[in-house]
PDB file of N, CA and C in Angstrom:
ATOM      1  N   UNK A   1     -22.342   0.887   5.790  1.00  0.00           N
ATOM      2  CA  UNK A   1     -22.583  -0.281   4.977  1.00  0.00           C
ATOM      3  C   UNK A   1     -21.376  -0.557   4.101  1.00  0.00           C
ATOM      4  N   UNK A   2     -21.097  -1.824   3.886  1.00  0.00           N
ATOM      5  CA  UNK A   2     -20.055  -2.140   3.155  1.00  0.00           C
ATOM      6  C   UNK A   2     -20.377  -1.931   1.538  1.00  0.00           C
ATOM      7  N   UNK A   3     -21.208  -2.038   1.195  1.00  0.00           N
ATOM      8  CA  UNK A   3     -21.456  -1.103  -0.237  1.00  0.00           C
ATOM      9  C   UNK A   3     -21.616  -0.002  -0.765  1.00  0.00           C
ATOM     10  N   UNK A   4     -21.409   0.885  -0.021  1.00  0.00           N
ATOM     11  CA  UNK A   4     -21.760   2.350   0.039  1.00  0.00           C
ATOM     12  C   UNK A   4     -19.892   2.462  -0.169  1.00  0.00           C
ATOM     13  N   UNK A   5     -19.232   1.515   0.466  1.00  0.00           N
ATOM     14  CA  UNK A   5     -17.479   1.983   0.230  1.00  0.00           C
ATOM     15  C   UNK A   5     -16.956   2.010  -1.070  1.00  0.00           C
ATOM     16  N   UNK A   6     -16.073   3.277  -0.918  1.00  0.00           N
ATOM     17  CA  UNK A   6     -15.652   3.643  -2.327  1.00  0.00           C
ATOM     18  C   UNK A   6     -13.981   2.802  -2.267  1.00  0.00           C
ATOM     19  N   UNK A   7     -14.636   1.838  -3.324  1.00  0.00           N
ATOM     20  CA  UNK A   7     -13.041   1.202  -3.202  1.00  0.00           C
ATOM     21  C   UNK A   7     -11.999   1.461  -4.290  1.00  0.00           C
ATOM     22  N   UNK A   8     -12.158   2.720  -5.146  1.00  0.00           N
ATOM     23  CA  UNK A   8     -11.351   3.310  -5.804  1.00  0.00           C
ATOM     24  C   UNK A   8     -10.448   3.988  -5.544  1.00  0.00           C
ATOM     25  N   UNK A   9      -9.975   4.578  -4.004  1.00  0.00           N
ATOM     26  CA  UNK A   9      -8.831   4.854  -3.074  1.00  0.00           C
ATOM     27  C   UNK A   9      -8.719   4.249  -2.333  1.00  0.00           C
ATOM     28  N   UNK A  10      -8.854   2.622  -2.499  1.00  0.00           N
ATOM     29  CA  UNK A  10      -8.266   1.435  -1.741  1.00  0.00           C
ATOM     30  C   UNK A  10      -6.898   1.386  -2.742  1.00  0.00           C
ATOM     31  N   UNK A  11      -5.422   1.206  -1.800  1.00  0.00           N
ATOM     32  CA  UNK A  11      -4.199   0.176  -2.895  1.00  0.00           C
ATOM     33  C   UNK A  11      -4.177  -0.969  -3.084  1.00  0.00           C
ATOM     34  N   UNK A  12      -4.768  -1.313  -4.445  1.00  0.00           N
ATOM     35  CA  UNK A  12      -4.744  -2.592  -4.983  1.00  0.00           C
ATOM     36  C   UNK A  12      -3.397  -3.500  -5.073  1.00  0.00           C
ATOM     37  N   UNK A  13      -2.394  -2.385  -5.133  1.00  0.00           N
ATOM     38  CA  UNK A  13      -0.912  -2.967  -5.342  1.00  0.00           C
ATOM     39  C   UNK A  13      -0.664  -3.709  -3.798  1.00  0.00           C
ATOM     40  N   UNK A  14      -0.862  -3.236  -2.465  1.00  0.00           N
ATOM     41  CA  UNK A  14      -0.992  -4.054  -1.127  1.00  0.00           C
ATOM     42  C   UNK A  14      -1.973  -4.924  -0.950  1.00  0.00           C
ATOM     43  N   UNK A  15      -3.284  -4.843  -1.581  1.00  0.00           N
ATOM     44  CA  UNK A  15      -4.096  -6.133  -1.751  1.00  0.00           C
ATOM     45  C   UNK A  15      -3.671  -7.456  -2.710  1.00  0.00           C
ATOM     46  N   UNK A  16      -2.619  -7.261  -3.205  1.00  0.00           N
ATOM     47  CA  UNK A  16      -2.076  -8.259  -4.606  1.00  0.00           C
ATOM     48  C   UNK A  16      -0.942  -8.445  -3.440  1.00  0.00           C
ATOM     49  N   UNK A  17       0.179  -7.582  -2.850  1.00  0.00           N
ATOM     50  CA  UNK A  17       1.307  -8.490  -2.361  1.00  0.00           C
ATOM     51  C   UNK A  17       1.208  -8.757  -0.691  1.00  0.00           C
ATOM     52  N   UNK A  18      -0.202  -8.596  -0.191  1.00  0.00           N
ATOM     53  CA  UNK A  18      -0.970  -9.182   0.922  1.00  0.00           C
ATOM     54  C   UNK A  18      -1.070 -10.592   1.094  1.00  0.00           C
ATOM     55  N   UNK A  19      -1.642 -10.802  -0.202  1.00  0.00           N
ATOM     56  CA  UNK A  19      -2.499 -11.798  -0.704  1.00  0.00           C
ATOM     57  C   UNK A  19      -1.354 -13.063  -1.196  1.00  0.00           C
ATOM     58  N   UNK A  20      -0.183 -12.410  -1.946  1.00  0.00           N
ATOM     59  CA  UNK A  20       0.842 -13.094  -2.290  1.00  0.00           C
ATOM     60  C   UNK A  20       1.758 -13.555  -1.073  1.00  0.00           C
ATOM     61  N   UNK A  21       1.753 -13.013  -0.040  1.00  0.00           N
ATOM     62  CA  UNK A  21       2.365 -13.275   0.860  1.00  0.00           C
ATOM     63  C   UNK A  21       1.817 -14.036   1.954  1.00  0.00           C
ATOM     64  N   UNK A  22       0.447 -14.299   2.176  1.00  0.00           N
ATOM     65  CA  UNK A  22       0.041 -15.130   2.934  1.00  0.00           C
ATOM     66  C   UNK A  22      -0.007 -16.530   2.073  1.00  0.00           C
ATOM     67  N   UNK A  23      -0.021 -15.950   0.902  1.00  0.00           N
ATOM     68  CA  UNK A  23      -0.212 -17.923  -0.233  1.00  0.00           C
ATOM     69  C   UNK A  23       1.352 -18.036   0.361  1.00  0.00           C
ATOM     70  N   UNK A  24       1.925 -17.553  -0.087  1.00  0.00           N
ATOM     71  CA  UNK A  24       3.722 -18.156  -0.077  1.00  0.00           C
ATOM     72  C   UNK A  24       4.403 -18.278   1.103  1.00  0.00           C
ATOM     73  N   UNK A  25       3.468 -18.033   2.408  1.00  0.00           N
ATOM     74  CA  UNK A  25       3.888 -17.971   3.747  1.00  0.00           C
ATOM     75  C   UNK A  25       3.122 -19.297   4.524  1.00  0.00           C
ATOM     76  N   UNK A  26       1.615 -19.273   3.720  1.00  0.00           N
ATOM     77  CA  UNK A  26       0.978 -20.401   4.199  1.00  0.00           C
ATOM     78  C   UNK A  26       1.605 -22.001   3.233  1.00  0.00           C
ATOM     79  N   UNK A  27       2.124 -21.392   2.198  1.00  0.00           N
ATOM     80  CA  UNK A  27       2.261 -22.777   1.661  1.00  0.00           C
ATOM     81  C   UNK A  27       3.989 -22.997   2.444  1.00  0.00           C
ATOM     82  N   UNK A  28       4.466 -22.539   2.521  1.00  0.00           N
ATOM     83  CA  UNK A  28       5.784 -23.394   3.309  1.00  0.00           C
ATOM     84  C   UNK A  28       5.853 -23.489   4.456  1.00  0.00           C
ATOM     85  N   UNK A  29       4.587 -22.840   5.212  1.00  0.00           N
ATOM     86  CA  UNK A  29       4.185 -23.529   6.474  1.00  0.00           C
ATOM     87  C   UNK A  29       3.986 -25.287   6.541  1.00  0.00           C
ATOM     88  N   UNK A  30       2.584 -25.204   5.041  1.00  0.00           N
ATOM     89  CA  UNK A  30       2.022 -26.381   4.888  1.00  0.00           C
ATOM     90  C   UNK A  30       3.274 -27.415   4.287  1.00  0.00           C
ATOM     91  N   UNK A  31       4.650 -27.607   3.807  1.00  0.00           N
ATOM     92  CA  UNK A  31       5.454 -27.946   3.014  1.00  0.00           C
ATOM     93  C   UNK A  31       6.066 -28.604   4.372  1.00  0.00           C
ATOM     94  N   UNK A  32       6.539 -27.806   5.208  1.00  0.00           N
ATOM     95  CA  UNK A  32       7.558 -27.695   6.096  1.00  0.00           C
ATOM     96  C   UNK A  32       6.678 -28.454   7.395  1.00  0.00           C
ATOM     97  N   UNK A  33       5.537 -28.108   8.130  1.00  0.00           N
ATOM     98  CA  UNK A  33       5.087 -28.917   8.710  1.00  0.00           C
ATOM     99  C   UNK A  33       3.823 -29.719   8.530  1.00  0.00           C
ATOM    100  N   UNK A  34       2.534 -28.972   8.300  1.00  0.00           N
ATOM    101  CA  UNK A  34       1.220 -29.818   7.874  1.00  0.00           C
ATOM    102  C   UNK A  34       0.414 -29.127   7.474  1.00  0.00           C
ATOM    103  N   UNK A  35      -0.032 -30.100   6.319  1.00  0.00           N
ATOM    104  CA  UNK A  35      -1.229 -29.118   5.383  1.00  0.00           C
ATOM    105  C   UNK A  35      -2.139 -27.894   6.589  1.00  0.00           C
ATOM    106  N   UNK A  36      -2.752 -28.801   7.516  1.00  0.00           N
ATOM    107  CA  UNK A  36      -3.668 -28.222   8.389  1.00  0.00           C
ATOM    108  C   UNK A  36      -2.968 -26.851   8.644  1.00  0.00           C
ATOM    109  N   UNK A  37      -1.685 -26.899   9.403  1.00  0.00           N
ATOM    110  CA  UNK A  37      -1.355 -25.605   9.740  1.00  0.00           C
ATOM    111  C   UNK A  37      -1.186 -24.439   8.675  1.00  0.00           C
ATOM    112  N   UNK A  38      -0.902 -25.026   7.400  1.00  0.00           N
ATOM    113  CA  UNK A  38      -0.775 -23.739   6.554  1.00  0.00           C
ATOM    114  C   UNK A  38      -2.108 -23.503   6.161  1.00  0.00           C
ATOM    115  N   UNK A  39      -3.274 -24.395   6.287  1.00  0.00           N
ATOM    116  CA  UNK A  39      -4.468 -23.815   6.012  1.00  0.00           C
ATOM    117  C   UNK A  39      -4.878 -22.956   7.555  1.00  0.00           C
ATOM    118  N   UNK A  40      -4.406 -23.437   8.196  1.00  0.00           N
ATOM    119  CA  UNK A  40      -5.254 -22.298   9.492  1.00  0.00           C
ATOM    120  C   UNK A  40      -4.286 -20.855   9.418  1.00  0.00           C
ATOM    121  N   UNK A  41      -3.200 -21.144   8.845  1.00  0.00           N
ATOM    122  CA  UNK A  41      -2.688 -19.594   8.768  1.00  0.00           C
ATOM    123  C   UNK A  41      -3.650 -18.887   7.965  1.00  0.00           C
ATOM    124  N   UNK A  42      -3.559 -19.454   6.689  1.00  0.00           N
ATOM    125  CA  UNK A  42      -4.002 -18.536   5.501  1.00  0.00           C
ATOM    126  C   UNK A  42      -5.796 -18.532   6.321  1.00  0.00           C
ATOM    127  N   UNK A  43      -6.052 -19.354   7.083  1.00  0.00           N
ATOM    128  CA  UNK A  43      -7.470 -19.095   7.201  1.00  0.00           C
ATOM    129  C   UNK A  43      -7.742 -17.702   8.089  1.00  0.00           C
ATOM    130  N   UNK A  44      -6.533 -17.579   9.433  1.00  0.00           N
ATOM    131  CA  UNK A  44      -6.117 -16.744  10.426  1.00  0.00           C
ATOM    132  C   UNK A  44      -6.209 -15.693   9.799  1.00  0.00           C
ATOM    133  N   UNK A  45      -5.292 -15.339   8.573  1.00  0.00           N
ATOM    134  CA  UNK A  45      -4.794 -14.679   7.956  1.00  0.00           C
ATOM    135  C   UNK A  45      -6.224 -13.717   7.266  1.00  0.00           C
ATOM    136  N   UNK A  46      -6.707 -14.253   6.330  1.00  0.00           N
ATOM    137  CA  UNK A  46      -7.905 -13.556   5.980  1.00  0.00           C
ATOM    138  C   UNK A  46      -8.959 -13.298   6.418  1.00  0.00           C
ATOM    139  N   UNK A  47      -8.883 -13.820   8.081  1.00  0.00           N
ATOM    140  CA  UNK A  47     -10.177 -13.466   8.901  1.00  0.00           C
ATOM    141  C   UNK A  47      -9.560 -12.644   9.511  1.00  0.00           C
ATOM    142  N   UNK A  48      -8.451 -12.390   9.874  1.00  0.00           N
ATOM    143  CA  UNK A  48      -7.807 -11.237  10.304  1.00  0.00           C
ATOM    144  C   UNK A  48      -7.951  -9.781   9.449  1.00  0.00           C
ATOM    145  N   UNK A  49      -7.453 -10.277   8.188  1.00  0.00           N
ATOM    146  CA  UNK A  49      -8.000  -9.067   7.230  1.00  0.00           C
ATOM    147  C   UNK A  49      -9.407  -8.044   7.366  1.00  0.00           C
ATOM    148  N   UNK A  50     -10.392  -9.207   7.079  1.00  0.00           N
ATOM    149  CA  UNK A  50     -11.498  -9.123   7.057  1.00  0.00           C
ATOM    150  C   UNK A  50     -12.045  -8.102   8.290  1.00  0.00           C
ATOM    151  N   UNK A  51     -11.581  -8.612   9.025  1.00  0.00           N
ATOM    152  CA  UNK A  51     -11.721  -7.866  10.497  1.00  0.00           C
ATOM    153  C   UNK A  51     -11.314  -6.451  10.451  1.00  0.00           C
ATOM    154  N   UNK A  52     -10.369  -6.575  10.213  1.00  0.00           N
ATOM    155  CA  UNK A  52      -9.277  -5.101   9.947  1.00  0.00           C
ATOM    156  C   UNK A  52     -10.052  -3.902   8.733  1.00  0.00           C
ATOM    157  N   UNK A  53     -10.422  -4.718   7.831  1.00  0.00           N
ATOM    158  CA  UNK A  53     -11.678  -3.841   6.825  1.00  0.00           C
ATOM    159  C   UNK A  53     -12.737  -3.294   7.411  1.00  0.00           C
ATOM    160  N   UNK A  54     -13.076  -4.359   8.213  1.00  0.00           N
ATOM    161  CA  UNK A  54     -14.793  -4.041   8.658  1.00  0.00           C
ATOM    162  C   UNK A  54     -14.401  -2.933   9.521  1.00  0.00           C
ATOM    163  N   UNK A  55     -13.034  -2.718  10.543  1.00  0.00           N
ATOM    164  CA  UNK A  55     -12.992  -1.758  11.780  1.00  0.00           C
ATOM    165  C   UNK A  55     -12.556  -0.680  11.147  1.00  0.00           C
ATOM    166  N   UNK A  56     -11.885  -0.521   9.889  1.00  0.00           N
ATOM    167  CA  UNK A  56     -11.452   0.506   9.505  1.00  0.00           C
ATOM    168  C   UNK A  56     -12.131   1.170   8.548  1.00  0.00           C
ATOM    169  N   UNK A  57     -13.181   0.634   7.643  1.00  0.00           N
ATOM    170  CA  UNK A  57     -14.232   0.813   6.786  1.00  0.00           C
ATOM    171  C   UNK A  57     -14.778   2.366   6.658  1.00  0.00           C
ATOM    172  N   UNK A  58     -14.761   2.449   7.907  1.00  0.00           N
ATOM    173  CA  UNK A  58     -15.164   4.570   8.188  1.00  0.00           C
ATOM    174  C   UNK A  58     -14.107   5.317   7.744  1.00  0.00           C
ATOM    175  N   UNK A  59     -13.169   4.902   7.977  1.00  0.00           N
ATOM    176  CA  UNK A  59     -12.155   5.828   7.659  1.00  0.00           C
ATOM    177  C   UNK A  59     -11.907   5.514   5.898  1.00  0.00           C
ATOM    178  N   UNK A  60     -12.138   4.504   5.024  1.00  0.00           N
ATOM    179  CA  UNK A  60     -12.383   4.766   3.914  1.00  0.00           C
ATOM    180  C   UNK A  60     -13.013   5.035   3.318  1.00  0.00           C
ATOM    181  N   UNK A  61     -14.224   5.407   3.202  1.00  0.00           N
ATOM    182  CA  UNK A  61     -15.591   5.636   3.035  1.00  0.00           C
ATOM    183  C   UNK A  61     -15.575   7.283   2.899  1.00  0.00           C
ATOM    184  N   UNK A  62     -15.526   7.723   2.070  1.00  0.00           N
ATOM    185  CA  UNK A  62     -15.486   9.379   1.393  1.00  0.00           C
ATOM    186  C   UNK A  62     -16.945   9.741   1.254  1.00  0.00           C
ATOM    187  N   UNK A  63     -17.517   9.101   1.203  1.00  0.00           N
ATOM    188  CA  UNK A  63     -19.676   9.675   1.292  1.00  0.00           C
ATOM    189  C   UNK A  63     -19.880   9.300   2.590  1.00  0.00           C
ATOM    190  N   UNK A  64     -19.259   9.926   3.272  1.00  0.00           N
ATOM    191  CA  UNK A  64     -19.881  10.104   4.877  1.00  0.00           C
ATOM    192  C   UNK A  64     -20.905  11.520   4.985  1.00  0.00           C
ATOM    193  N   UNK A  65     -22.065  11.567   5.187  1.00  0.00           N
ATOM    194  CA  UNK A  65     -22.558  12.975   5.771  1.00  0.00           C
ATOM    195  C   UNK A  65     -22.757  13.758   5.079  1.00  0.00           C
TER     196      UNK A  65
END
């Protein structure tokens, strides 16, 4: 379960320049060619994340068993 995860040995410092880097990657996408595309990055982008949490979730999770 995703609430049972202990997110106190998650790095917050890679969740802050994750996060900074898809804003500043999606916005000069959107600058340079079209709003739409820098929103489907950043959208790509955090459903990608998301994904990547949910598959890896066991391996952070310290109250296993």
């Amino acid at each position: 379960m995703i609430n049972s995860l202990d997110t106190k040995g998650l790095p917050f410092k890679d969740l802050v320049i994750s996060g900074l880097l898809i804003f500043i990657v999606s916005t000069l996408i959107a600058n340079l060619y079209n709003p739409l595309w820098g929103f489907t990055y950043a959208f790509g982008n955090v459903l990608t994340l998301a994904f990547l949490s949910w598959l890896y979730q066991d391996s952070w999770n310290t109250n296993q068993y």
